[in-house]
Protein backbone atom coordinates (compact mmCIF):
# COMPACT_ATOMS: atom_id res chain seq x y z
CA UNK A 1 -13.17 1.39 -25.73
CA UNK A 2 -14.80 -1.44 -27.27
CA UNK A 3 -13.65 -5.03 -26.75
CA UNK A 4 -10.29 -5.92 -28.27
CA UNK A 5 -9.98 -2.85 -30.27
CA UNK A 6 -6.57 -2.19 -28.84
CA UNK A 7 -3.99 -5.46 -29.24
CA UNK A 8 -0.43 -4.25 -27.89
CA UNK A 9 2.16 -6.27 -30.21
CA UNK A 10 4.09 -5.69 -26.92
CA UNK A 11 5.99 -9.10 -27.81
CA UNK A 12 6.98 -8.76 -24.08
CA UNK A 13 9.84 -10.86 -22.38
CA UNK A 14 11.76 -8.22 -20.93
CA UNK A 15 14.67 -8.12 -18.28
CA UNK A 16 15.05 -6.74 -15.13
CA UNK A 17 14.91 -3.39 -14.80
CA UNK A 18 18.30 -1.75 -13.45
CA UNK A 19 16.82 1.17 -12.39
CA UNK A 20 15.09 1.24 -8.67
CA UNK A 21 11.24 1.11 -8.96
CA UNK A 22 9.03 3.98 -8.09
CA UNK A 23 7.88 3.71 -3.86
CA UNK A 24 4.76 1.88 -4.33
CA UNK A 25 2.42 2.87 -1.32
CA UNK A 26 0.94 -0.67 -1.07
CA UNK A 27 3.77 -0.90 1.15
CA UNK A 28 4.68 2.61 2.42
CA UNK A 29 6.09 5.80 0.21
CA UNK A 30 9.78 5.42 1.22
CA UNK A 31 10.30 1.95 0.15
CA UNK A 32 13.09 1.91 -2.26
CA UNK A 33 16.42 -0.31 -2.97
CA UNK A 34 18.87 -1.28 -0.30
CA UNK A 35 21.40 -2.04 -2.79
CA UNK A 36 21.70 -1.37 -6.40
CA UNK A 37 21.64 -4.33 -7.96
CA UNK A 38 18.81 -5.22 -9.83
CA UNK A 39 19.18 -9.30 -9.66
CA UNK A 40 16.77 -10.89 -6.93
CA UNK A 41 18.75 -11.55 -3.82
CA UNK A 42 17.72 -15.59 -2.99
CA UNK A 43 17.93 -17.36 -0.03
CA UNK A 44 20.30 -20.02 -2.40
CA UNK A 45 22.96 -19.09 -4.95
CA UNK A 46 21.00 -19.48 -8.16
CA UNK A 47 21.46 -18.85 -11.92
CA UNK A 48 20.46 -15.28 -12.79
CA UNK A 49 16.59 -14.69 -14.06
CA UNK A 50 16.58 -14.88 -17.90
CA UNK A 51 16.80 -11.50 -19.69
CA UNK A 52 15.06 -10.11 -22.52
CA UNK A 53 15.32 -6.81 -24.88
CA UNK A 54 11.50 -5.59 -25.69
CA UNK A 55 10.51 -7.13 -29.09
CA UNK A 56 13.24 -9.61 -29.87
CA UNK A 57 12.48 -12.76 -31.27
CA UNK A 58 11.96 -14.73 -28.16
CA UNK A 59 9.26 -12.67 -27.38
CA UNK A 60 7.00 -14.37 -25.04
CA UNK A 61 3.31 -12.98 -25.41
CA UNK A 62 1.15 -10.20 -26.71
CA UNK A 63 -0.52 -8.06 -24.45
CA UNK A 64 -4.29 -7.31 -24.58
CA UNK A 65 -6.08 -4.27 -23.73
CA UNK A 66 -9.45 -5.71 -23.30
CA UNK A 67 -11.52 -3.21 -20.46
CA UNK A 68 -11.14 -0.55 -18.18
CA UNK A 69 -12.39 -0.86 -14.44
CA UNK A 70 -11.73 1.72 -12.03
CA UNK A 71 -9.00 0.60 -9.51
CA UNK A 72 -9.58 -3.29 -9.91
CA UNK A 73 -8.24 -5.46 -7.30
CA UNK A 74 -9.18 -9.24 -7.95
CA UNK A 75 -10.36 -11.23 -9.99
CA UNK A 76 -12.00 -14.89 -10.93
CA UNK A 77 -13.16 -17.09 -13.00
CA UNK A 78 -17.23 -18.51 -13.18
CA UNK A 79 -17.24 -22.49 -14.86
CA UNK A 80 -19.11 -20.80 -17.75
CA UNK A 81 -16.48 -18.32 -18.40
CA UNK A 82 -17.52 -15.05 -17.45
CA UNK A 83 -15.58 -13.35 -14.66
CA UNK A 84 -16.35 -11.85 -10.99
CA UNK A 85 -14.27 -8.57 -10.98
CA UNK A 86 -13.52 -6.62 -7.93
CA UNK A 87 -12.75 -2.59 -7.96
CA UNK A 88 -11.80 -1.06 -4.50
CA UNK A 89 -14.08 1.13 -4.12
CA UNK A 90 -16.80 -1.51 -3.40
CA UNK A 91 -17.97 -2.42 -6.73
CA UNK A 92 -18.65 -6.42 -7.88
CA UNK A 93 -18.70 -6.70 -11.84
CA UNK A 94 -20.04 -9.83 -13.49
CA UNK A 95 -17.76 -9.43 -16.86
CA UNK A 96 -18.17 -11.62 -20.46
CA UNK A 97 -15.48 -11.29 -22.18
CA UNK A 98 -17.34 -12.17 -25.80
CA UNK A 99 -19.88 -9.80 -25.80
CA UNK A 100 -17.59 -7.37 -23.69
CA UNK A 101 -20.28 -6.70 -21.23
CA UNK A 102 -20.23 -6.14 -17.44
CA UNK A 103 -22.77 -5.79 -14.98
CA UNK A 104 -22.61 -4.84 -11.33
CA UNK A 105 -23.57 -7.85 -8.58
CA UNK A 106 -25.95 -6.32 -6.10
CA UNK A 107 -25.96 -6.71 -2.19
CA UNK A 108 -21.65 -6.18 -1.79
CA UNK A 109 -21.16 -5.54 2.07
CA UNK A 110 -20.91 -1.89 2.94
CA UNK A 111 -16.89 -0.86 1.94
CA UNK A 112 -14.89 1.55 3.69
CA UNK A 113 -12.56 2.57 0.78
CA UNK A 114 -8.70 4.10 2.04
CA UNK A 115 -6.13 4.62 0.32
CA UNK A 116 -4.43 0.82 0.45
CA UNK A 117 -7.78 -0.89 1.02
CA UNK A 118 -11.73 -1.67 0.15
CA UNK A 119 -13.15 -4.46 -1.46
CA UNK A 120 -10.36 -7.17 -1.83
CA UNK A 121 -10.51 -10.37 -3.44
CA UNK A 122 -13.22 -12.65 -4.72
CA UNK A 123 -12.86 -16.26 -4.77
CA UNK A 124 -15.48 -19.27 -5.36
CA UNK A 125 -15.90 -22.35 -3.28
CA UNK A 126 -14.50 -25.82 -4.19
CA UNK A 127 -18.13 -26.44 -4.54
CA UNK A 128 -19.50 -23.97 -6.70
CA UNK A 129 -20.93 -25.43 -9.03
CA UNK A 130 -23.23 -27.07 -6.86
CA UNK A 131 -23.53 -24.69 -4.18
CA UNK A 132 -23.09 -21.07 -5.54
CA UNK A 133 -21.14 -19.43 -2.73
CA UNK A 134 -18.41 -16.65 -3.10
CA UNK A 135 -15.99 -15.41 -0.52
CA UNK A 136 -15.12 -12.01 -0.80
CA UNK A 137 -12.67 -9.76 1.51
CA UNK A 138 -13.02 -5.66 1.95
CA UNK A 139 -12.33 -3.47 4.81
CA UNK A 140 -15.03 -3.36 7.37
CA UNK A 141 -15.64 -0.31 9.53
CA UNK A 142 -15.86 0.25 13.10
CA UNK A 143 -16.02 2.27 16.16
CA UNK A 144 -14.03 5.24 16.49
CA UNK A 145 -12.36 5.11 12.73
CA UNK A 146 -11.14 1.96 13.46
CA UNK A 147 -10.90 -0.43 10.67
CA UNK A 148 -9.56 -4.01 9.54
CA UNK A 149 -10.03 -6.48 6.80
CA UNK A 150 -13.41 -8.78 7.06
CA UNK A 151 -13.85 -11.90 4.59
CA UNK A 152 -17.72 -13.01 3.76
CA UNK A 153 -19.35 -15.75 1.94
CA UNK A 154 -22.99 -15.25 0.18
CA UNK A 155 -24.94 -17.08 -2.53
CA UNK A 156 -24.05 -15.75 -6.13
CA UNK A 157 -27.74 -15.62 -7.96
CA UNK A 158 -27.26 -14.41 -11.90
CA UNK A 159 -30.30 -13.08 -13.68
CA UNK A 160 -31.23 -13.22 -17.18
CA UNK A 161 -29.87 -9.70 -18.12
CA UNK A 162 -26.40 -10.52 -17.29
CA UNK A 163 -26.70 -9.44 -13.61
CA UNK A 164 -26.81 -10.90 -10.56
CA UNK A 165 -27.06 -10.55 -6.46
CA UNK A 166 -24.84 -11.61 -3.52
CA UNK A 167 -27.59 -13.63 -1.50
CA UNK A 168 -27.72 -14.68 2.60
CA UNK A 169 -24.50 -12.65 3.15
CA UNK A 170 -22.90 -13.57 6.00
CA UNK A 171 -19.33 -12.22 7.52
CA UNK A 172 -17.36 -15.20 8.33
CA UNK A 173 -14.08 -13.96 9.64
CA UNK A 174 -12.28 -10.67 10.24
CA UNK A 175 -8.86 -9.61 11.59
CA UNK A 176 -8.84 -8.99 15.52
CA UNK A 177 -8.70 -5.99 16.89
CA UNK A 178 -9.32 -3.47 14.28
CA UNK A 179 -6.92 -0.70 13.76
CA UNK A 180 -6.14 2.99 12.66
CA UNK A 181 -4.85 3.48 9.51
CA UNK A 182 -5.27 2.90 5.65
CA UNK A 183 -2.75 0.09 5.14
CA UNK A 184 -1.35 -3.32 4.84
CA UNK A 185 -4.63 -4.94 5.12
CA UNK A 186 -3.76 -8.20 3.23
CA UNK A 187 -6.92 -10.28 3.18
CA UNK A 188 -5.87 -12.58 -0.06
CA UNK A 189 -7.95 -15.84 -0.17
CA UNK A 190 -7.25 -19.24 -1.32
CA UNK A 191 -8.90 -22.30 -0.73
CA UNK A 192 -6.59 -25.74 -0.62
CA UNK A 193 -6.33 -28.97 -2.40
CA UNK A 194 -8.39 -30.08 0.94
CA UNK A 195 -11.28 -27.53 0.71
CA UNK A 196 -9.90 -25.69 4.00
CA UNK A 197 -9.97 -21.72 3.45
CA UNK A 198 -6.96 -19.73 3.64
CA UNK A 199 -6.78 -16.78 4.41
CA UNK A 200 -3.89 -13.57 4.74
CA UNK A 201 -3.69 -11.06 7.38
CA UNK A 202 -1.50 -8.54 7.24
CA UNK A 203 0.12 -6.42 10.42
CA UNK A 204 -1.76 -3.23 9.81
CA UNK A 205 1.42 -0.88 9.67
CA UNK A 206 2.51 -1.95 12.90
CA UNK A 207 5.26 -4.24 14.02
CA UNK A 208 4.43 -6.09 16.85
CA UNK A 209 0.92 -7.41 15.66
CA UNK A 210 2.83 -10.16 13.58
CA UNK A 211 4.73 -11.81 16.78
CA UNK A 212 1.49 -11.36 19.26
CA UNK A 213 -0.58 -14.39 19.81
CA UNK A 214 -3.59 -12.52 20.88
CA UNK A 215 -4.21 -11.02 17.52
CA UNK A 216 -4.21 -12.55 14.32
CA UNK A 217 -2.72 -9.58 12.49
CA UNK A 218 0.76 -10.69 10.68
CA UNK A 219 -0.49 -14.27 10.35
CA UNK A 220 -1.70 -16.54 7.81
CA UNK A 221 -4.94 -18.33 8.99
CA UNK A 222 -6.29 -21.82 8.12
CA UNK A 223 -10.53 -22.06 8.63
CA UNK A 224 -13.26 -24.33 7.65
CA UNK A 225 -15.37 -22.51 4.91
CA UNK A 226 -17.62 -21.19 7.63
CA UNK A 227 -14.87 -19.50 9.20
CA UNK A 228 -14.22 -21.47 12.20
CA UNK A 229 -10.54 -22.56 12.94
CA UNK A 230 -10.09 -25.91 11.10
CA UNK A 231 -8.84 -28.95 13.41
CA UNK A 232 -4.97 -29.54 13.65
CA UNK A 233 -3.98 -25.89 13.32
CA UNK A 234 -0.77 -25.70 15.57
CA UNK A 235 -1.72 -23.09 18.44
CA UNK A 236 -5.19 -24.46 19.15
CA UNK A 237 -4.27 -25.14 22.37
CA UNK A 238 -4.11 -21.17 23.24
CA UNK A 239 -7.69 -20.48 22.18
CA UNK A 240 -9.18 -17.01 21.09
CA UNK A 241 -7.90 -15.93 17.86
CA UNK A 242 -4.94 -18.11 17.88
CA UNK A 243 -6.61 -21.16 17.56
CA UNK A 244 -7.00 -19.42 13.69
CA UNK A 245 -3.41 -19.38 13.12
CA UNK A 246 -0.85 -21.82 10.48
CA UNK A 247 1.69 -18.73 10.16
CA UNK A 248 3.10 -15.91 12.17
CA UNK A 249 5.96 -13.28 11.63
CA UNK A 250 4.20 -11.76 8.39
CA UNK A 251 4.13 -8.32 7.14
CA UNK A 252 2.09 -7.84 4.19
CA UNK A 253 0.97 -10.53 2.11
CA UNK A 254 -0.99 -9.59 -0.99
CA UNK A 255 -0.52 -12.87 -2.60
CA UNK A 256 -1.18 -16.50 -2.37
CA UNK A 257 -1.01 -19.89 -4.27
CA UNK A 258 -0.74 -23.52 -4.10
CA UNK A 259 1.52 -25.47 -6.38
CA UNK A 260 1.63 -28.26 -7.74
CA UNK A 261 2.55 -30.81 -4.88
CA UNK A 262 -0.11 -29.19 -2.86
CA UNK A 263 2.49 -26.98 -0.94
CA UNK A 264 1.28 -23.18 -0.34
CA UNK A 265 3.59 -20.36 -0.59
CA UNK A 266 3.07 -16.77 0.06
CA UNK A 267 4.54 -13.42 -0.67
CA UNK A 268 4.74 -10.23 1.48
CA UNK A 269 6.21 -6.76 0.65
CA UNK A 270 9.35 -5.94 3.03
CA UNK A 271 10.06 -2.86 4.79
CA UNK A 272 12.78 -0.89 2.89
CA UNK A 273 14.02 -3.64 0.58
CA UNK A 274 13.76 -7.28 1.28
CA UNK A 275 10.37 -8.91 -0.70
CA UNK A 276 9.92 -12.29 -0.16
CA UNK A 277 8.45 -15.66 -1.26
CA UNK A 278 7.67 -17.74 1.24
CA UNK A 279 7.36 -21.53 1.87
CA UNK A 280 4.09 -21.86 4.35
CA UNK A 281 5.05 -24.42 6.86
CA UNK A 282 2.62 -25.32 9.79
CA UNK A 283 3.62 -23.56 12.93
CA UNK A 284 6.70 -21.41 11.60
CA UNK A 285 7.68 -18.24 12.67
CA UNK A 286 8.64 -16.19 9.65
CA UNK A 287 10.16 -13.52 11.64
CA UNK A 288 8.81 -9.99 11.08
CA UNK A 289 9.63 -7.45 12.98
CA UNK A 290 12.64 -9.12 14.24
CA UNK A 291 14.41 -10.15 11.00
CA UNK A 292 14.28 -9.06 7.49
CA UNK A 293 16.18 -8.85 4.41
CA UNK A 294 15.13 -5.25 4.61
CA UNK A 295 15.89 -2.40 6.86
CA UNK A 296 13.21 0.27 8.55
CA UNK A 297 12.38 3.62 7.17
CA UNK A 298 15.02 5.51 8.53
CA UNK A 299 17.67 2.77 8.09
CA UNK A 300 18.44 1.79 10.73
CA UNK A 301 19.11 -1.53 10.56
CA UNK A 302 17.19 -4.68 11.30
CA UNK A 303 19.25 -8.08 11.45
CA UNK A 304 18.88 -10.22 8.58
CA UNK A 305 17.11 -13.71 8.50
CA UNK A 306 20.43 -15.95 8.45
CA UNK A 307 21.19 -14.10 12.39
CA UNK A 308 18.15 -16.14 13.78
CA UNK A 309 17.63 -19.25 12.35
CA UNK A 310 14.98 -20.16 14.61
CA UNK A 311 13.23 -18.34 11.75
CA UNK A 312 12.15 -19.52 9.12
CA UNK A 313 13.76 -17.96 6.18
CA UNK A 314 12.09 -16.76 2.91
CA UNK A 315 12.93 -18.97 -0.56
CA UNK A 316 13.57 -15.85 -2.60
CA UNK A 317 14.08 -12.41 -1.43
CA UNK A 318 14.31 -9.37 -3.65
CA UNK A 319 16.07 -5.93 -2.81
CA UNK A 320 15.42 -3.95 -5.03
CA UNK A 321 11.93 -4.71 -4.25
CA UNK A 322 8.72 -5.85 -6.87
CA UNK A 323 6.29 -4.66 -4.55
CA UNK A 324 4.55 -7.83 -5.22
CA UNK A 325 0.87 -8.68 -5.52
CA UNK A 326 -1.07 -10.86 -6.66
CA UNK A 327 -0.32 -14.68 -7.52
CA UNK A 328 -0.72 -17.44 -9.16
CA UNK A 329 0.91 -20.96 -10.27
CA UNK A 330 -0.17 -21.97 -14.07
CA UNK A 331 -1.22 -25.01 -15.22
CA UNK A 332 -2.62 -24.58 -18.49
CA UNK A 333 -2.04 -25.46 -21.62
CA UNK A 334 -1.79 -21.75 -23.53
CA UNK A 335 2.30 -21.58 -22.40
CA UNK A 336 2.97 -25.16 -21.93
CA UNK A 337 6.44 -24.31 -21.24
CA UNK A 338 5.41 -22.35 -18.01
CA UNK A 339 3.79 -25.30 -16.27
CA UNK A 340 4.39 -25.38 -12.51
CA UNK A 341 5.27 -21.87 -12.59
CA UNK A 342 4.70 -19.05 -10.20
CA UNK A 343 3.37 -15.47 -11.70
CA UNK A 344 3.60 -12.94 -9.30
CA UNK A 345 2.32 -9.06 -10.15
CA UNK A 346 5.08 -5.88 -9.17
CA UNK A 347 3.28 -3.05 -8.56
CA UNK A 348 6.27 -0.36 -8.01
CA UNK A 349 8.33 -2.82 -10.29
CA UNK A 350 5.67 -2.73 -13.11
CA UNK A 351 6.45 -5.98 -13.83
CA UNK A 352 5.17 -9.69 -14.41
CA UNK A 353 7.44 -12.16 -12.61
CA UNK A 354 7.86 -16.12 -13.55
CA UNK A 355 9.07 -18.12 -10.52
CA UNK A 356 10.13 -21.64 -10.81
CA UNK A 357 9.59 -24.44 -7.74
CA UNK A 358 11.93 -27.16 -7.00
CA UNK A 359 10.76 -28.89 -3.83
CA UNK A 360 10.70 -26.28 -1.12
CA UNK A 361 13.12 -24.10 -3.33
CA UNK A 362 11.96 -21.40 -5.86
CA UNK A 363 13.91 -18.95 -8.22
CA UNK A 364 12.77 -16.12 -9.92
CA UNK A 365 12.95 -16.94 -13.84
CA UNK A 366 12.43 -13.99 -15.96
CA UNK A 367 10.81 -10.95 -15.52
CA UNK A 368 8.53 -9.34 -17.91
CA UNK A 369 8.34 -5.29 -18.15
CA UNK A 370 4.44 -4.38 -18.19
CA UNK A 371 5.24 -0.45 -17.36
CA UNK A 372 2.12 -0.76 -15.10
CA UNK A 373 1.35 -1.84 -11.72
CA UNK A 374 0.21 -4.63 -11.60
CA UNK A 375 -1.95 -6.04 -9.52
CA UNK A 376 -3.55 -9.12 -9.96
CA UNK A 377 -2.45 -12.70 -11.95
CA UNK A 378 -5.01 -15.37 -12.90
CA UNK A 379 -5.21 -18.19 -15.14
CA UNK A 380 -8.13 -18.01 -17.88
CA UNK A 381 -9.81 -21.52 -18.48
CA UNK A 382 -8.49 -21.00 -22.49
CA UNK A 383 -4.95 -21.13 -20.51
CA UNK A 384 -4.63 -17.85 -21.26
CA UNK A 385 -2.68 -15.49 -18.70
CA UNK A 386 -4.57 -12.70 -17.48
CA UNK A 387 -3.88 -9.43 -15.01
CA UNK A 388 -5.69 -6.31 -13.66
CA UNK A 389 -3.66 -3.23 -13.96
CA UNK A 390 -4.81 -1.43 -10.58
CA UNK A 391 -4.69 2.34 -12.26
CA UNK A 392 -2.15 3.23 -9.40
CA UNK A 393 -5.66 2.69 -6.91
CA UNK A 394 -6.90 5.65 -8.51
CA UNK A 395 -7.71 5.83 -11.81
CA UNK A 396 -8.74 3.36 -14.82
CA UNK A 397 -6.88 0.35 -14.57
CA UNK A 398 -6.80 -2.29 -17.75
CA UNK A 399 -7.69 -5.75 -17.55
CA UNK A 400 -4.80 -7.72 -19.65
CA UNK A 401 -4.88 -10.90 -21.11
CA UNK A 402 -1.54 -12.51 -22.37
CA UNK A 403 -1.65 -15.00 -25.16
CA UNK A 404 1.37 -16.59 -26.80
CA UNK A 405 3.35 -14.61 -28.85
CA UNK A 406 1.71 -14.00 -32.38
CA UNK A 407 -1.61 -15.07 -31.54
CA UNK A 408 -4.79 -12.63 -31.22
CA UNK A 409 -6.99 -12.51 -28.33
């Protein structure tokens, strides 16, 4: 399909859907609603997320179909415009959005693609423009099956025909030990308002990863951009892989973001029920396996955040659950109205959700009805709003862009 041949007039603001989302298997099939409300359940009493019929006058945006990629994961933005696109089965596309052409980047790491994992997210340095390197997660490969996410930097070198290589690839980092299994792999990047590389590592399906010092699975971890641990992290003192470690007590975290203030927040799936947004303080414990808002597979019950307040506890939770991915906090000028705000993809929610920061609180806002998984949120340097549909990790998945109601591409 040719480049903006298909405009939805999907006028989208929509509500919250009352039914309970599909399982997504980002997190695991059974996960489904603990209760059967359909309102986020916060940490604080809070006014309930606006609601919206599809196509009333308040619509929000129109939804662009602009390309099809085949099970996209992440993207980003190049200064000139054109975008590095990531699909999970190990493909790098160099997109332009004006002439609607894409080319594949050479000299991607060998992938292992499973069914929750391959090549992740894509990210540039702080300094690009003057240096050229791009940080790039997948699942890495090892001995006996084993597996686990791996994060590498390289040169990005563009040709004339719309091409380009990763050069002098080196992998920086990777989660310790590696692990059996296809899931909960994490490895979202993000680089801070002080150039210090974040980076998310998920538990890998298993529970006691996240409270285990001697592994940095369940953790967020704070690095110089060549992967060593950066100076002041909390449990440096330890040594080994801890000395990596901001955050522990994680499950899954497919998305993070800094706001406004310079504060960075994260979300993470829950087990049955119980998706949160989290506040990333230095040092805290954010619980997992031992609390959540959520209960295990079979049901049985695991004790809820406000029984150990030696936890931290999330800013929003939500049961049902948005199986939430992706993430990112606008400042643009396309939606003026929105600045400061959160976006978070659902996957198994099929939604677009606005959160709203106040200090170290958040809300969710609205939620918009996509009907499609949605995987990835980034800002487009027009201030336009723009996702990856992940074709349910399968299939062709649509790159979206959102512009303001009544406006074309």
């Amino acid at each position: 399909m040719t480049h903006h041949t298909k405009l939805l007039a999907m006028a989208v603001a929509l509500g919250l859907a009352a039914c309970n989302p599909a399982p997504d298997a980002d997190q695991d099939p059974q996960q489904q609603a603990r209760t059967p409300s359909g309102v986020a359940e916060t940490a604080t009493p809070v006014a309930d997320p606006v609601e919206r019929a599809p196509g009333d006058a308040n619509a929000a945006f129109s939804v662009e179909e602009v390309r099809q990629f085949e099970a996209p994961w992440a993207m980003t933005f190049l200064p000139d415009g054109r975008m590095l696109i990531t699909e999970m089965g190990g493909t790098l596309h160099l997109y332009e959005a004006m002439s609607d052409s894409s080319a594949p980047i050479s000299g991607v790491p060998e992938v292992v693609r499973v069914d929750q994992g391959g090549l992740g997210d894509v990210v540039l340095h702080p300094g690009f423009a003057d240096n050229n390197l791009v940080y790039i997660s997948f699942v890495e490969g090892g001995e006996d099956d084993l597996m686990g996410a791996a994060v590498a930097r390289a040169r990005l070198a563009l040709d004339d025909a719309g091409g380009g290589a990763l050069e002098d690839l080196e992998v920086i980092w990777r989660q310790d030990p590696k692990k059996a299994g296809d899931g909960h792999f994490g490895y979202r990047i993000a680089f801070g308002p002080d150039g210090l590389l974040w980076i998310s590592s998920s538990e890998r399906k298993e529970f006691d990863p996240a409270q285990d010092m001697s592994t940095n699975l369940g953790k967020i971890v704070r690095l110089n951009d060549d992967g060593t641990p950066a100076e002041g992290n909390p449990f440096a003192d330890q040594g080994g892989v801890a000395a990596q470690v901001w955050t522990l007590g994680h499950r899954n975290i497919l998305g993070l973001a800094f706001d406004g203030q310079g504060q960075l927040w994260a979300h993470e799936m829950g087990p049955k029920g119980g998706d949160e947004l989290n506040l990333i303080v230095e040092g805290e414990n954010y619980g997992y396996p031992l609390v959540s808002n959520g209960v295990h597979y079979d049901d049985t019950d695991i004790p809820n955040h406000d029984t150990r307040p030696e936890f931290r506890a999330p800013a929003v939770t939500w049961t049902p659950v948005i199986s939430p991915a992706g993430f990112m906090v606008y400042d643009g000028n396309g939606f003026p109205d929105w600045n400061g705000s959160g976006f978070i993809g659902g996957l198994s929610s099929m939604s677009l959700v606005r959160v709203e920061f106040d200090g170290q609180s958040a809300r969710e806002a609205e939620r918009f009805e996509m009907g499609r998984r949605i995987r990835e949120v980034e800002q487009g340097p027009d201030g336009a709003i723009w996702l990856l549909e992940d074709g349910n990790r399968g299939g062709d998945g649509w790159l979206l862009k959102l512009t303001p109601a009544g406006e074309a591409g």
